[in-house]
Protein backbone atom coordinates (compact mmCIF):
# COMPACT_ATOMS: atom_id res chain seq x y z
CA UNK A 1 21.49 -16.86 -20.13
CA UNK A 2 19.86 -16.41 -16.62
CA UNK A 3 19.35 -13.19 -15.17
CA UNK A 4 21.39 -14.77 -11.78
CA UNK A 5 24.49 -15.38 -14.03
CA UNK A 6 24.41 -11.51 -15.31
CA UNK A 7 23.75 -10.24 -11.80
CA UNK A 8 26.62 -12.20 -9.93
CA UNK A 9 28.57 -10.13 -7.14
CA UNK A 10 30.99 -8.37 -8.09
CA UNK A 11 33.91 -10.66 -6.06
CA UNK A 12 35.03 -13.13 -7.60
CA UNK A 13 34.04 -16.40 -6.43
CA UNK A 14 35.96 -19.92 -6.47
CA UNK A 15 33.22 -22.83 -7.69
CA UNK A 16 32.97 -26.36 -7.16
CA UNK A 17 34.65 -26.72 -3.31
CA UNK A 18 32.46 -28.29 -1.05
CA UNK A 19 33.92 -26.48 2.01
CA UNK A 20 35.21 -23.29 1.27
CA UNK A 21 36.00 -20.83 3.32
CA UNK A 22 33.77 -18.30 3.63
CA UNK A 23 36.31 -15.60 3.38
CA UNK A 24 36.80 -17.34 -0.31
CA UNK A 25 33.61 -15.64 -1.42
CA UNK A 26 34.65 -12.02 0.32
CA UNK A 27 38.45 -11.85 -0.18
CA UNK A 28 39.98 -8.64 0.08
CA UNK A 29 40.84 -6.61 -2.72
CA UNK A 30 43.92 -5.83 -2.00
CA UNK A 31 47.12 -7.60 -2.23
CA UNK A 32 48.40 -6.32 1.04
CA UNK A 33 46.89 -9.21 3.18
CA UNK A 34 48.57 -12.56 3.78
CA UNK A 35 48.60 -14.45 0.75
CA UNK A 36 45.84 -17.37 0.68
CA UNK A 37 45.13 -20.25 -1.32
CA UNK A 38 42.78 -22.70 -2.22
CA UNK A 39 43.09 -26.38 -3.91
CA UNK A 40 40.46 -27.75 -6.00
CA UNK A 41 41.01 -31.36 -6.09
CA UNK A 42 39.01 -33.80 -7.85
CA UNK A 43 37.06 -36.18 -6.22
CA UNK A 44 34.78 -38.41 -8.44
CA UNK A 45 37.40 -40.62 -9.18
CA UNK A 46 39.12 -43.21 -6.72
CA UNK A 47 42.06 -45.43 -6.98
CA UNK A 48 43.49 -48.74 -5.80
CA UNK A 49 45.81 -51.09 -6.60
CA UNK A 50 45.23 -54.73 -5.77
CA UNK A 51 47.04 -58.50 -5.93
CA UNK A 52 46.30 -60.14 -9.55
CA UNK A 53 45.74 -63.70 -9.38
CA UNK A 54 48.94 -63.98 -11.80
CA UNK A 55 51.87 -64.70 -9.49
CA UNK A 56 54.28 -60.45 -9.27
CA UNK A 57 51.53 -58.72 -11.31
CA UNK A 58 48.90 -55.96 -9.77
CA UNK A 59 45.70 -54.68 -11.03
CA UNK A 60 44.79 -50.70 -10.75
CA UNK A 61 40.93 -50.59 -10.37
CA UNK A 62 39.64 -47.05 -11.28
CA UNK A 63 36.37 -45.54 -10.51
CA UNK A 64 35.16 -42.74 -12.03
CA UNK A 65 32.18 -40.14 -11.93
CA UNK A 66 33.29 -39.53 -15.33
CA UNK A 67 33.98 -42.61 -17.00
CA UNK A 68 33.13 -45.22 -15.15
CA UNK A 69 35.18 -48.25 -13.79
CA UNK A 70 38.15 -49.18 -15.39
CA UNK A 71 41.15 -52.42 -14.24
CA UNK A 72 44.49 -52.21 -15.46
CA UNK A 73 46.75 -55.15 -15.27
CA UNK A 74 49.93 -54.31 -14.54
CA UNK A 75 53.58 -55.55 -14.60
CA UNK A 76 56.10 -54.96 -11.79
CA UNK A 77 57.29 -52.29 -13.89
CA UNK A 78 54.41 -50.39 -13.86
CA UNK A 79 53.69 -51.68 -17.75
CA UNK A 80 50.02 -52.15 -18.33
CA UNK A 81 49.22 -55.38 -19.75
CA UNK A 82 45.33 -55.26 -20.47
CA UNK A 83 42.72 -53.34 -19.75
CA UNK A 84 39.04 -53.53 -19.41
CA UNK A 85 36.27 -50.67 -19.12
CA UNK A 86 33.40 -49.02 -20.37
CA UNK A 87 34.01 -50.07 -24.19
CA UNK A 88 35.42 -53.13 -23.59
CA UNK A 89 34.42 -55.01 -20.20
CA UNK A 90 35.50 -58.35 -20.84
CA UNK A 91 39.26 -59.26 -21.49
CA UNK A 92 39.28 -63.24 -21.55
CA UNK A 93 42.85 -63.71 -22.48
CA UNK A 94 43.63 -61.25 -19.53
CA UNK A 95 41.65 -62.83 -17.46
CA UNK A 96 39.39 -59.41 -16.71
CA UNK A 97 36.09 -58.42 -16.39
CA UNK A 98 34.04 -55.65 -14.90
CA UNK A 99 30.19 -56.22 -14.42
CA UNK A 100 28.64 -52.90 -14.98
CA UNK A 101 31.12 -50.51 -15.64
CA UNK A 102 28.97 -47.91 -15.67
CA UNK A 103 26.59 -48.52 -12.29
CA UNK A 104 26.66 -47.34 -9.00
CA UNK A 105 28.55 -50.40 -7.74
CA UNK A 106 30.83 -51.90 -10.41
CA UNK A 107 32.09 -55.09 -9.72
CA UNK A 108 35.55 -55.99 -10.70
CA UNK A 109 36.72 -59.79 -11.69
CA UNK A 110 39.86 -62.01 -12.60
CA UNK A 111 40.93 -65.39 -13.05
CA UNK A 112 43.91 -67.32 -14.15
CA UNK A 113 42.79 -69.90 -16.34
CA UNK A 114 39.25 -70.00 -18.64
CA UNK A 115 36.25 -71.63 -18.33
CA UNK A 116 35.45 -73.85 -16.33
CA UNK A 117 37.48 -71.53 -13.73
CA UNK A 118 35.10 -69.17 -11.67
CA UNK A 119 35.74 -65.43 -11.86
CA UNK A 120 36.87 -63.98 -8.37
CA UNK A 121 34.95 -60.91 -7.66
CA UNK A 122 36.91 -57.31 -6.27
CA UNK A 123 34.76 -54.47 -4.95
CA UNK A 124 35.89 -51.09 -6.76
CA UNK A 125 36.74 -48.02 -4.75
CA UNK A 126 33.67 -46.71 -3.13
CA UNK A 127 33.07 -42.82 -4.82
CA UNK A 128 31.99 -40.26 -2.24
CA UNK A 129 28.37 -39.55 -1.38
CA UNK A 130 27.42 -36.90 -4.68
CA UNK A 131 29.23 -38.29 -7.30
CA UNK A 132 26.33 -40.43 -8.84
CA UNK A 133 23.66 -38.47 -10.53
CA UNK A 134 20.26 -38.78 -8.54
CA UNK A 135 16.79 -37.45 -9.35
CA UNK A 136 14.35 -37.17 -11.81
CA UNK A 137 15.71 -36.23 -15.94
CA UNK A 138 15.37 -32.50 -15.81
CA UNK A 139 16.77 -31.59 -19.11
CA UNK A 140 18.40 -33.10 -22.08
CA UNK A 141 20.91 -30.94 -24.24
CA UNK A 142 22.49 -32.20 -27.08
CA UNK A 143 25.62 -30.63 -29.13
CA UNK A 144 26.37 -32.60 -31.92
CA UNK A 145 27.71 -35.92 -30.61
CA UNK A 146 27.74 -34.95 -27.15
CA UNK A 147 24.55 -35.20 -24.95
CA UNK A 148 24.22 -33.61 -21.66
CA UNK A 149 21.19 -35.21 -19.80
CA UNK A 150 20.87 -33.25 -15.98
CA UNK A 151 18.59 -34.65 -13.06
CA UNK A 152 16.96 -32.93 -10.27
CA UNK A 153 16.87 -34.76 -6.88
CA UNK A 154 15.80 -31.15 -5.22
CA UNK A 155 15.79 -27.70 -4.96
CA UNK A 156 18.97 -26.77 -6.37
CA UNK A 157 20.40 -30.25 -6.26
CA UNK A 158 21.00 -30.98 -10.07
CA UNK A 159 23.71 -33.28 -11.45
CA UNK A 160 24.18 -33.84 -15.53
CA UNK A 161 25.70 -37.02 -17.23
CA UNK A 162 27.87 -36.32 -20.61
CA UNK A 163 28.32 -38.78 -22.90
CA UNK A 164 30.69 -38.40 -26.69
CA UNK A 165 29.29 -40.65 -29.00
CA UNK A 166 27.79 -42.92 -26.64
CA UNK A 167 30.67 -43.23 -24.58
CA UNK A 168 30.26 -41.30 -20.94
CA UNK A 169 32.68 -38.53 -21.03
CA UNK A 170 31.83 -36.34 -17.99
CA UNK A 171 29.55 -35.94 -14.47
CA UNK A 172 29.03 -32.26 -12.76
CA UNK A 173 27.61 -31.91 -10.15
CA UNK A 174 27.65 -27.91 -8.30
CA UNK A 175 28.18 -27.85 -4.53
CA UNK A 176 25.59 -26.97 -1.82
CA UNK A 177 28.04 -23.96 -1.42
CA UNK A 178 28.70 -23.30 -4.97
CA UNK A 179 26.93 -22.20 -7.80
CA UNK A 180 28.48 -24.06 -10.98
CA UNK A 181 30.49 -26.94 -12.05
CA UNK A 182 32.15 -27.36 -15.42
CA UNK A 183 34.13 -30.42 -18.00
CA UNK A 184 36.03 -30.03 -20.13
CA UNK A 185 35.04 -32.31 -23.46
CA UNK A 186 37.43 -32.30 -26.30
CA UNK A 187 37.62 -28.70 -27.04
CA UNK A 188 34.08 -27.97 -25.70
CA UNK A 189 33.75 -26.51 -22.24
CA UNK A 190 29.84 -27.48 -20.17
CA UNK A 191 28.91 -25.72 -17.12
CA UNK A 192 26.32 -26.52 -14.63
CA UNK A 193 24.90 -24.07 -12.40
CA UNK A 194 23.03 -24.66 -8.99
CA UNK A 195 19.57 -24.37 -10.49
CA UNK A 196 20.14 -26.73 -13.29
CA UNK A 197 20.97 -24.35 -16.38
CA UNK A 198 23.43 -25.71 -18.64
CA UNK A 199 25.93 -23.40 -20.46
CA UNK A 200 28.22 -24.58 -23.09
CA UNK A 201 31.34 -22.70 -25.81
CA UNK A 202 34.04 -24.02 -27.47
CA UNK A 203 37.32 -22.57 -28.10
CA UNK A 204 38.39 -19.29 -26.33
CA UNK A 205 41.37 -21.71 -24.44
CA UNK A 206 44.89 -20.74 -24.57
CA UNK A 207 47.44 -23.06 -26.18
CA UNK A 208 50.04 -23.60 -23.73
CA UNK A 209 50.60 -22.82 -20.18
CA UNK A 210 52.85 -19.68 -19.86
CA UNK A 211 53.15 -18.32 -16.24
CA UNK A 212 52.45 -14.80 -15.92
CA UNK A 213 49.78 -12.13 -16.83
CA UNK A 214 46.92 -12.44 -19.30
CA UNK A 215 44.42 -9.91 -20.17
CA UNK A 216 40.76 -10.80 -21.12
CA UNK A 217 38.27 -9.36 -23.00
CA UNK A 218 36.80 -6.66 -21.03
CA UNK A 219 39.82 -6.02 -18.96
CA UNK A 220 39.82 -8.44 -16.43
CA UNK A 221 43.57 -9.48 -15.37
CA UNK A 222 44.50 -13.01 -14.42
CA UNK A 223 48.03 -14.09 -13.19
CA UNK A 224 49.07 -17.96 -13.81
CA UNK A 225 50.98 -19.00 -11.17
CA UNK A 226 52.64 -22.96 -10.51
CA UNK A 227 53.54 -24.25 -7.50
CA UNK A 228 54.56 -27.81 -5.55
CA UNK A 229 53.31 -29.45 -9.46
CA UNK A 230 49.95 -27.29 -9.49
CA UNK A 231 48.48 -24.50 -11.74
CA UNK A 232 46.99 -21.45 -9.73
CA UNK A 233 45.33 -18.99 -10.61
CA UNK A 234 45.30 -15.06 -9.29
CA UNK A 235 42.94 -12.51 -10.63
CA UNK A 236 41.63 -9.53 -10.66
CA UNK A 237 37.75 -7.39 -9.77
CA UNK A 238 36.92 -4.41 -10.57
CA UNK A 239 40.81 -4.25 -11.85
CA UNK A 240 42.29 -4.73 -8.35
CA UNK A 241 44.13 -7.67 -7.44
CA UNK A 242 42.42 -10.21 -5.09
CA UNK A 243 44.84 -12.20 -2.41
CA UNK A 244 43.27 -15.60 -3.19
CA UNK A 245 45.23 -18.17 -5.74
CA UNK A 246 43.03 -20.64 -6.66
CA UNK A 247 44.79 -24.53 -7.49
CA UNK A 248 43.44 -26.98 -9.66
CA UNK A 249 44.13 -30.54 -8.81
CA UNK A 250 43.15 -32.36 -11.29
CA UNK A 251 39.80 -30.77 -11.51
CA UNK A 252 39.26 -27.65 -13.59
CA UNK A 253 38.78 -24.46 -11.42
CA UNK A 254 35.30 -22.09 -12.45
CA UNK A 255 35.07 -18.69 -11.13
CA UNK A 256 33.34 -15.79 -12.01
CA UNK A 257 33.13 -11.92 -11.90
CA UNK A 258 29.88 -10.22 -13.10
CA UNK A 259 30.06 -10.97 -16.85
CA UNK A 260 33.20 -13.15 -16.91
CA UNK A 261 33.71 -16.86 -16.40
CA UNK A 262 36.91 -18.24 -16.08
CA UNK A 263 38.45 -21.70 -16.31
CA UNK A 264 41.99 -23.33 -15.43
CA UNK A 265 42.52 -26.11 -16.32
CA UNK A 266 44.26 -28.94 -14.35
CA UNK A 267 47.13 -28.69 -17.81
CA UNK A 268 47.71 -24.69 -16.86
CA UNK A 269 45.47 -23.36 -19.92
CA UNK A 270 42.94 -20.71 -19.47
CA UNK A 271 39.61 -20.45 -21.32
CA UNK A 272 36.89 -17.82 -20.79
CA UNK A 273 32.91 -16.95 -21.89
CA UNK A 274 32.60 -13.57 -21.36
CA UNK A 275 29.03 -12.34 -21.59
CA UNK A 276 28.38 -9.20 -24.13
CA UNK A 277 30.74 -10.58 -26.84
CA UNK A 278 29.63 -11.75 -29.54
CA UNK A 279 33.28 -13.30 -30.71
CA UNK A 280 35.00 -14.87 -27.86
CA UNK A 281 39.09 -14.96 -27.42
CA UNK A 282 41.02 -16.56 -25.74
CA UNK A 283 43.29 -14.91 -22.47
CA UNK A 284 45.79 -12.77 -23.72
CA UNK A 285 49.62 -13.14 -22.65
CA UNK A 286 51.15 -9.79 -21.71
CA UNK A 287 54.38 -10.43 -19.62
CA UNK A 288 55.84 -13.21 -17.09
C-alpha cells in the first residue's frame, strides 16, 4: 500500500464529492455543533423516458458510466417489455437497437415494423464532463474474472474501467478534491485513489442494514443512521464523535481515518479494510 494511504490525517474525510465543503475535511470533533450533512449522489448514470413509436408505450433510455447504455420498452403500467444493452443490442421483434452501447455517444433506435422500415435514431442522455475514462492505459489489474484497466489523462487525473467476464461492470473516477473512489463488484470492493493506485478486498461487509452502532477493528465507532429513504453514516476519530453524517445516494460513500477505510453502501451495509490486520471483519453491531 502507499505510504500516502498510511499517513492520511487523522480527520476523517468524505471521498468522491466534487464540491465539498471544505469544513467536510476539518469537521469538529465534537458533537456539540449544529448537526451537518452531506449527500453523495451518483452521477455517471442519466435517465429519460421517451415516446415509442408503438402507439401508449414509452422507452427508458439509460446511460451509464458503469454499464453502458441500456432502452427499456415499457407498458403504461410501468411493465418492461424488451430490453436492449451491452449483451444484447439488437431486439428486432421489439423493434430496438442501440449502436455502441458502450461509446462515448450511444445512439439509441426503434421502429415499428422490419425491414425495409428505417430505424429512427434517439440521442441518449448526455453523462457529465468526467464520467468517460480519458488518457493513456496506466495500469491493468486483473482478479480472477474481473479486470481493472486505469488511464492517466494527467497529474492525478486517473479513471479505471471494470469489466466481470467481459461484461463492463464499473467506472471510478476520484475527484479533483478527493482522494479515492470505490465499486462495489459482486462481493469484491475496488478503490481508486488520486494518483492511480488501485486497492481491492472482498468480504469484511455486513449482512443487513441495522441502524445503530458498530464497532470496527481497531476501535473506530460508526453510527448508521436513515433518513428521507437514505443511509448515513456518523463516525468516529480518534474515538470522538464527528458532527458530519455522510448520505449515500445511490453511490457508495469512501472515507477514511489513518489506517481505516470505510464504505456504505447505497443498500445500508458497511464494509471496511483496515490496514495492520491480517484477517479482516466485518463492522460489528453493538446497540440501536
Amino acid at each position: 500500500m502507499r505510504t500516502a494511504l498510511r499517513t492520511a490525517t487523522a480527520t476523517l474525510a468524505l471521498v468522491g464529492a466534487a464540491a465539498a465543503p471544505a469544513t467536510a475535511f476539518a469537521a469538529s470533533a465534537s458533537d456539540s455543533g449544529p448537526a451537518r450533512s452531506l449527500v453523495v449522489a451518483e452521477n455517471c448514470v442519466k435517465s429519460k423516458v421517451v415516446p415509442s413509436v408503438f402507439a401508449g408505450l414509452t422507452v427508458k433510455l439509460t446511460n451509464s458510466a458503469h454499464s453502458g447504455a441500456k432502452a427499456q420498452l415499457r407498458d403504461e403500467d410501468g411493465k418492461v417489455l424488451g430490453t436492449v444493452d451491452q449483451t444484447k443490442p439488437v431486439d428486432t421483434a421489439s423493434g430496438l437497437r442501440i449502436d455502441g452501447p458502450l461509446a462515448a455517444t450511444p445512439v439509441f433506435k426503434h421502429r415499428s415494423q422490419g425491414d425495409p422500415a428505417p430505424w429512427i435514431p434517439v440521442a441518449f442522455p448526455k453523462l457529465p464532463k468526467g464520467c468517460t475514462t480519458e488518457g493513456k492505459l496506466f495500469s491493468t489489474t486483473t482478479y480472477g474474472n474481473v479486470v481493472v484497466k486505469t488511464y492517466k489523462a494527467g497529474p492525478q487525473l486517473f479513471s479505471s474501467r471494470i469489466t466481470d467476464n467481459g461484461k463492463r461492470v464499473g467506472f471510478l473516477a476520484p475527484a479533483a478534491t478527493a482522494y479515492q473512489d470505490v465499486r462495489k463488484v459482486g462481493q469484491r470492493y475496488v478503490r481508486l485513489t488520486v494518483d492511480g493506485g488501485i486497492h481491492s478486498w472482498t468480504g469484511a461487509t455486513t449482512a443487513s442494514a441495522n441502524l445503530g452502532v458498530y464497532h470496527l477493528q481497531g476501535g473506530t465507532k460508526v453510527r448508521l443512521v436513515k433518513k428521507d429513504g437514505l443511509y448515513g453514516v456518523k463516525t468516529t476519530s480518534h474515538g470522538e464523535w464527528l458532527n458530519w453524517t455522510y448520505y449515500a445516494k445511490g453511490k457508495s460513500v469512501i472515507l477514511q481515518d489513518d489506517n481505516v477505510v470505510l464504505v456504505l453502501n447505497a443498500n445500508g451495509t458497511l464494509s471496511n479494510f483496515i490496514h495492520g490486520f491480517g484477517r479482516q471483519t466485518a463492522p460489528v453491531w453493538k446497540h440501536a
